[in-house]
Protein backbone atom coordinates (compact mmCIF):
# COMPACT_ATOMS: atom_id res chain seq x y z
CA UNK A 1 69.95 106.35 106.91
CA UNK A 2 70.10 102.80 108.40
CA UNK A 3 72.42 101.49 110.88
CA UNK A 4 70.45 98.15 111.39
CA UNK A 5 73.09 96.19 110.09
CA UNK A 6 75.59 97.50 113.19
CA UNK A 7 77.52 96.06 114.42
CA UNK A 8 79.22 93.43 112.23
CA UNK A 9 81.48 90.63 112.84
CA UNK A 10 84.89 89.60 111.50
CA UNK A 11 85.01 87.09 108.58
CA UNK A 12 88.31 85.85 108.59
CA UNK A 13 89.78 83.23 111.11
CA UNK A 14 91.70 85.10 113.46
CA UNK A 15 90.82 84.09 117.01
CA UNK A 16 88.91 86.32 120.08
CA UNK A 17 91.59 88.80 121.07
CA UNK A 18 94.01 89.23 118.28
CA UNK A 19 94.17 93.02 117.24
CA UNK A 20 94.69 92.40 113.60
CA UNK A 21 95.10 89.63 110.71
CA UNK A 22 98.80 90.36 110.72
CA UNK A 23 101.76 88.61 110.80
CA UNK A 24 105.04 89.39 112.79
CA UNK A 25 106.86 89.95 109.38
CA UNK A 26 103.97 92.31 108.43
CA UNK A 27 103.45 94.38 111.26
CA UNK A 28 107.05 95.46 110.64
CA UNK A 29 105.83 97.96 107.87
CA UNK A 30 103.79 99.97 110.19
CA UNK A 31 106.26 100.23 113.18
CA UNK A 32 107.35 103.32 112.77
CA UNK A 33 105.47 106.75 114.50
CA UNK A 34 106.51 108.33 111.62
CA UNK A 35 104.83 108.58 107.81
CA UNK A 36 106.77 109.53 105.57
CA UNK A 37 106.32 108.12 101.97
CA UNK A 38 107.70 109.08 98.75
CA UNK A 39 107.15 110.34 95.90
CA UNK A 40 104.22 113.10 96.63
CA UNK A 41 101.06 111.82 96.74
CA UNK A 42 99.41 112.95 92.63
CA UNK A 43 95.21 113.69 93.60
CA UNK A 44 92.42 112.64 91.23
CA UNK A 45 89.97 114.33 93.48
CA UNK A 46 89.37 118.56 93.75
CA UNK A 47 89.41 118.24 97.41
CA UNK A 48 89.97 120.91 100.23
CA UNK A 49 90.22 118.40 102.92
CA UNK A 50 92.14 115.03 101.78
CA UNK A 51 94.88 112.54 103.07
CA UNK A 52 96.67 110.17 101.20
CA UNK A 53 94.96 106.28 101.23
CA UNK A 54 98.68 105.16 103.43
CA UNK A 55 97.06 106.61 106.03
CA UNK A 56 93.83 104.82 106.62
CA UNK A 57 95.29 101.88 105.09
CA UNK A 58 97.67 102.03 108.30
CA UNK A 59 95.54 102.37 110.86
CA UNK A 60 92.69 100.31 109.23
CA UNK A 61 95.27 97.06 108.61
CA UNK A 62 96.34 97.66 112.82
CA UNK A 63 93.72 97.94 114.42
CA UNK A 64 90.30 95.84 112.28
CA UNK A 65 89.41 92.63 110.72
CA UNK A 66 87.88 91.86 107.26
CA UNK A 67 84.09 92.14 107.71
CA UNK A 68 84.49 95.10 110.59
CA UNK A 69 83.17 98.54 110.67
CA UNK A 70 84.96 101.65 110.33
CA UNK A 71 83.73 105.16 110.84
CA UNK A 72 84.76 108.26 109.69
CA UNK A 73 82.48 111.17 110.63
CA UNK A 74 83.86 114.11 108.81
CA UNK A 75 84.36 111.81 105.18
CA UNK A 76 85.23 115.01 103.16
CA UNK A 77 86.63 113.28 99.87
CA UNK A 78 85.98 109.58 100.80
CA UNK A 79 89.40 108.20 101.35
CA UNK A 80 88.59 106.11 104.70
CA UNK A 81 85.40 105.15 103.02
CA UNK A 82 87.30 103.59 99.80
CA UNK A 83 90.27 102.11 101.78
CA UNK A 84 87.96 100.33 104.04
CA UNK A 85 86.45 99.22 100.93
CA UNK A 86 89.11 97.62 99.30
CA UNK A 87 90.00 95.89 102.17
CA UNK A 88 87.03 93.93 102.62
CA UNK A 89 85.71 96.19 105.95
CA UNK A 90 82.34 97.99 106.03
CA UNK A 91 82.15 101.84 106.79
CA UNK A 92 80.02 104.65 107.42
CA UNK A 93 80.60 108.13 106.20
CA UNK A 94 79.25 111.70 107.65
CA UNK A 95 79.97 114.67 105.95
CA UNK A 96 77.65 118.14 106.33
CA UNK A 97 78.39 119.26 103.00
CA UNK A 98 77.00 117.17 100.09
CA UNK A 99 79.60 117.47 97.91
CA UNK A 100 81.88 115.57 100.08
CA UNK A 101 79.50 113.04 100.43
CA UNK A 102 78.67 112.93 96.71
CA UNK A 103 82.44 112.60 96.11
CA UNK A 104 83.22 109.23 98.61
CA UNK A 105 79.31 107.63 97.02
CA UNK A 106 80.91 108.69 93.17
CA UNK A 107 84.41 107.08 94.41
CA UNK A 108 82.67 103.99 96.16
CA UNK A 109 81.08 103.31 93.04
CA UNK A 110 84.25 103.33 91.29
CA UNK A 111 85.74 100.70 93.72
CA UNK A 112 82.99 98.26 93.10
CA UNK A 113 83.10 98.70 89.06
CA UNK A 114 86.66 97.66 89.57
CA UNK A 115 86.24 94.99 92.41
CA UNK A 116 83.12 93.68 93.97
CA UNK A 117 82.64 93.97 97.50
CA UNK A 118 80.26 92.17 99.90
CA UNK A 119 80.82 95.03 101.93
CA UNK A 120 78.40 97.67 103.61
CA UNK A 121 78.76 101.53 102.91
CA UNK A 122 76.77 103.83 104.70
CA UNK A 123 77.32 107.61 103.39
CA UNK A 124 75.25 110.56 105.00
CA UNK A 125 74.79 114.03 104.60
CA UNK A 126 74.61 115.69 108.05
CA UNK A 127 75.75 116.69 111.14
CA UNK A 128 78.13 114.15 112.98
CA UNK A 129 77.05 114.68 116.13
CA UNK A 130 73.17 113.85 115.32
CA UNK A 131 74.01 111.45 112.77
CA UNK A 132 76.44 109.26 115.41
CA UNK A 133 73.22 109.88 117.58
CA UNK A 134 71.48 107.33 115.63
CA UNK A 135 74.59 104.88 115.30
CA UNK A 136 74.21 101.83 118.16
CA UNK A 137 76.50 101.95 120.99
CA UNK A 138 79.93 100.30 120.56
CA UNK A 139 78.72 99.16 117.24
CA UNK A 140 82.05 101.02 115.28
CA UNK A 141 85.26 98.79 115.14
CA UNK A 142 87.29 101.92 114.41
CA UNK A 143 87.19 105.65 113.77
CA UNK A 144 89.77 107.32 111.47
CA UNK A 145 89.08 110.68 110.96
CA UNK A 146 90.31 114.29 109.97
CA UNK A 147 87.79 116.91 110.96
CA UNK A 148 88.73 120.51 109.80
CA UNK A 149 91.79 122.06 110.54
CA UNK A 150 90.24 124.98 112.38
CA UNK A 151 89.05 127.39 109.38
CA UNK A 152 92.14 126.92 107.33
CA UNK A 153 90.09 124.76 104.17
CA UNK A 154 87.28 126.91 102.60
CA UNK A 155 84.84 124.10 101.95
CA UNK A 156 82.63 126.05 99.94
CA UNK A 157 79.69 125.79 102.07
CA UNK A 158 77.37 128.06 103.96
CA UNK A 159 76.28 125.39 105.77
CA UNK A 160 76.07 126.76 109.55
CA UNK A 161 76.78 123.22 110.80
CA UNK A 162 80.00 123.50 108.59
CA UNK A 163 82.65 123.70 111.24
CA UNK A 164 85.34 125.32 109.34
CA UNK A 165 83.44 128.17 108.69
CA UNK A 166 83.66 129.09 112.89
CA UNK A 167 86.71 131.44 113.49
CA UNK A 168 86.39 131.58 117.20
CA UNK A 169 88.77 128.97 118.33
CA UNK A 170 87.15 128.14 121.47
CA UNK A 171 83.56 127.77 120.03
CA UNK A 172 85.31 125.57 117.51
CA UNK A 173 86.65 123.21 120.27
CA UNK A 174 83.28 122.76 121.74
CA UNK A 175 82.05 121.40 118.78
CA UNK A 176 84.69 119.45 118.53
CA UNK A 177 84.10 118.13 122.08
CA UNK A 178 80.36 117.21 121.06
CA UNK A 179 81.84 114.77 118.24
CA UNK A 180 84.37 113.29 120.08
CA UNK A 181 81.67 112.66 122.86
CA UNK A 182 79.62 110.51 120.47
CA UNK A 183 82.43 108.98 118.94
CA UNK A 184 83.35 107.57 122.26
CA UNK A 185 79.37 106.33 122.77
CA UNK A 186 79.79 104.65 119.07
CA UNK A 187 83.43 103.00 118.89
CA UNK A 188 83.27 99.25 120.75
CA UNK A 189 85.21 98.93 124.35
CA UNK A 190 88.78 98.98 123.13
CA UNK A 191 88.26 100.04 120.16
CA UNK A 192 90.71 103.28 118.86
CA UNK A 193 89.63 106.43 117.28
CA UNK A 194 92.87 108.01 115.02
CA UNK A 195 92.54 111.72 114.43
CA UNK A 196 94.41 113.62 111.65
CA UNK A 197 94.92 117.05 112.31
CA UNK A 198 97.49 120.37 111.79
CA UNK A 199 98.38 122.63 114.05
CA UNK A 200 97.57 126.34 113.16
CA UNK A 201 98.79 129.33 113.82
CA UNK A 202 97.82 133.11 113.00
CA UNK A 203 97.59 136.30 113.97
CA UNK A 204 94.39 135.99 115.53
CA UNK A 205 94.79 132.73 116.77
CA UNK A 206 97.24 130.00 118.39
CA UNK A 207 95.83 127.01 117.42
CA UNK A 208 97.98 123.53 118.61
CA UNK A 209 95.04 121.06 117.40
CA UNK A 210 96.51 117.87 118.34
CA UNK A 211 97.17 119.13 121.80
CA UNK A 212 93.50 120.59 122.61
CA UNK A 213 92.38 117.44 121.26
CA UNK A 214 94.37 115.30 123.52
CA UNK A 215 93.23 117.38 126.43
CA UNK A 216 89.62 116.92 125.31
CA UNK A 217 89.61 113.22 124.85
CA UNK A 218 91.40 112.94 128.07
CA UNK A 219 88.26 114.23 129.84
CA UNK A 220 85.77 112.06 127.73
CA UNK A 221 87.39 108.92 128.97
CA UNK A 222 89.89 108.05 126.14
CA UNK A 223 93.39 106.73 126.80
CA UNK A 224 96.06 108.71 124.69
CA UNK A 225 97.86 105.07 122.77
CA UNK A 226 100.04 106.91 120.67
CA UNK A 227 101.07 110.11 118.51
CA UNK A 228 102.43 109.81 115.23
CA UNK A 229 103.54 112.23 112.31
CA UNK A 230 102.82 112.80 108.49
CA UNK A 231 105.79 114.03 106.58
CA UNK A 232 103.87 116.54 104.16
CA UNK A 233 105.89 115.54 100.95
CA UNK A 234 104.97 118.78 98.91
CA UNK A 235 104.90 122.28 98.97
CA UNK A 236 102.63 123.65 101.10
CA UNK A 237 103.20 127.13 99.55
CA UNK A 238 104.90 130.80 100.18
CA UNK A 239 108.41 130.81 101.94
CA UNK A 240 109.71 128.03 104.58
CA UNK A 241 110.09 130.97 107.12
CA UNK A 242 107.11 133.99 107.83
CA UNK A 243 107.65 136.78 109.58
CA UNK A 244 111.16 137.59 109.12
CA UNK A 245 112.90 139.72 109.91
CA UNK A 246 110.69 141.10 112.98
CA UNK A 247 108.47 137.30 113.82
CA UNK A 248 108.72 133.71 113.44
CA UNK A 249 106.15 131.73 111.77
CA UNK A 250 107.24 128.12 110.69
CA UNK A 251 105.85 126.42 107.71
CA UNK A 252 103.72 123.36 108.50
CA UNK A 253 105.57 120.42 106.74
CA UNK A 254 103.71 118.11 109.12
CA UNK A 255 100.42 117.01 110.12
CA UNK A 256 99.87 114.88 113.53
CA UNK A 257 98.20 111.56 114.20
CA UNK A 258 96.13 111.11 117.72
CA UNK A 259 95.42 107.86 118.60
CA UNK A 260 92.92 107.48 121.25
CA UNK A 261 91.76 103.83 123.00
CA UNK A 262 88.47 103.26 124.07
């Protein structure tokens, strides 16, 4: 790996101190706290962990420049990796499973057949937390992310660095606290780090994600800007209502966005 081209600089014209390249008019579109596009999002990839590209693509448009970096550090299919691509940002992937990271390097490669990019693409195989290790301090524009949801996904990994294989809640959130640690140490001075996530809930554990996670940034040093929703636009199987007639378990139709400021 090689991070000696961090950190980059914007290439358009935008002045010191504007957020984004943006018009008035065209800040309008992302407005809203809420996602919620239609029709369902149709997947090329065989994926357990993906999002749709709306949702980088938001966050990426807000809150960077053309010629900035963006990190994600658990890449799983590549979709942060490819929108920052296309527009005309550099990234940096991390996955610990190399299939994930085969996957966003196979879809990369796509992107550039299609359109060529003077853009930078790091991809590694590898723990986040040692890999950000290596990244320079405050040399990430932004961070959008979605690490696992607990140990809902089975990645198909033994990996013992593969965090959704951990079914102790608690132990999970410690990891969890390591990576948000070094994503704080690698994201620039008011930069934002957006976190995708779901709560979970079973028998054996009460898992509210998005919560913990706010709690946990809280303590690195983070200011909460925002929290914003996914409408899940498709099944996400079995009946809308668990449980009955003797419990209550809701079906997740949603999936929540932390924003955190730097």
């Amino acid at each position: 790996m090689d991070f000696s081209w961090l950190p980059t600089k914007r290439t358009c014209a935008c002045p010191d101190g504007k957020l984004n390249c943006l018009t008035r008019a065209e800040l309008i579109k992302f407005g809203s706290t809420v996602i919620d596009l239609k029709p369902r999002q149709r997947w090329r990839e065989k994926h357990g962990g993906r999002f749709i590209p709306q949702v980088p693509e938001k966050f990426i448009m807000l809150f960077t420049h053309p010629g900035e970096t963006v990190l994600d550090p658990f890449c799983g299919s590549g979709t942060t990796n490819v929108e920052a691509k296309r527009l005309k940002r550099n990234s940096v992937g991390i996955d610990i499973n190399p299939y994930s990271t085969g996957m966003t390097l196979h879809r990369l490669a796509e992107l550039d057949m299609l359109e060529k990019s003077n853009t930078m693409h790091e991809i590694v195989q590898g723990n986040c937390v040692e890999v950000m290790e290596r990244i320079p301090m405050g040399s990430i524009d932004l961070i959008v992310t979605s690490p696992p949801y607990f140990d809902v996904v089975d990645y198909k990994s033994d990996n013992p660095e593969q965090w959704g294989n951990i079914h102790d809640y608690p132990v999970f959130l410690d990891k969890m606290k390591l990576a948000f640690e070094k994503m704080h140490k690698v994201v620039k001075p008011g930069g934002y780090v957006v976190v995708v996530t779901q709560d979970v809930y079973k028998k054996y554990a009460k898992c509210p994600l998005h919560a913990d996670y706010i709690s946990i940034c809280r303590t690195i040093g983070f200011e909460v800007a925002s929290t914003q929703v996914y409408i899940l636009n498709y099944s996400t199987g079995g009946r809308l209502i668990y449980g009955y007639p003797k419990s209550y378990y809701p079906k997740n139709d949603n999936e929540f966005i932390d924003i955190f400021k730097k």
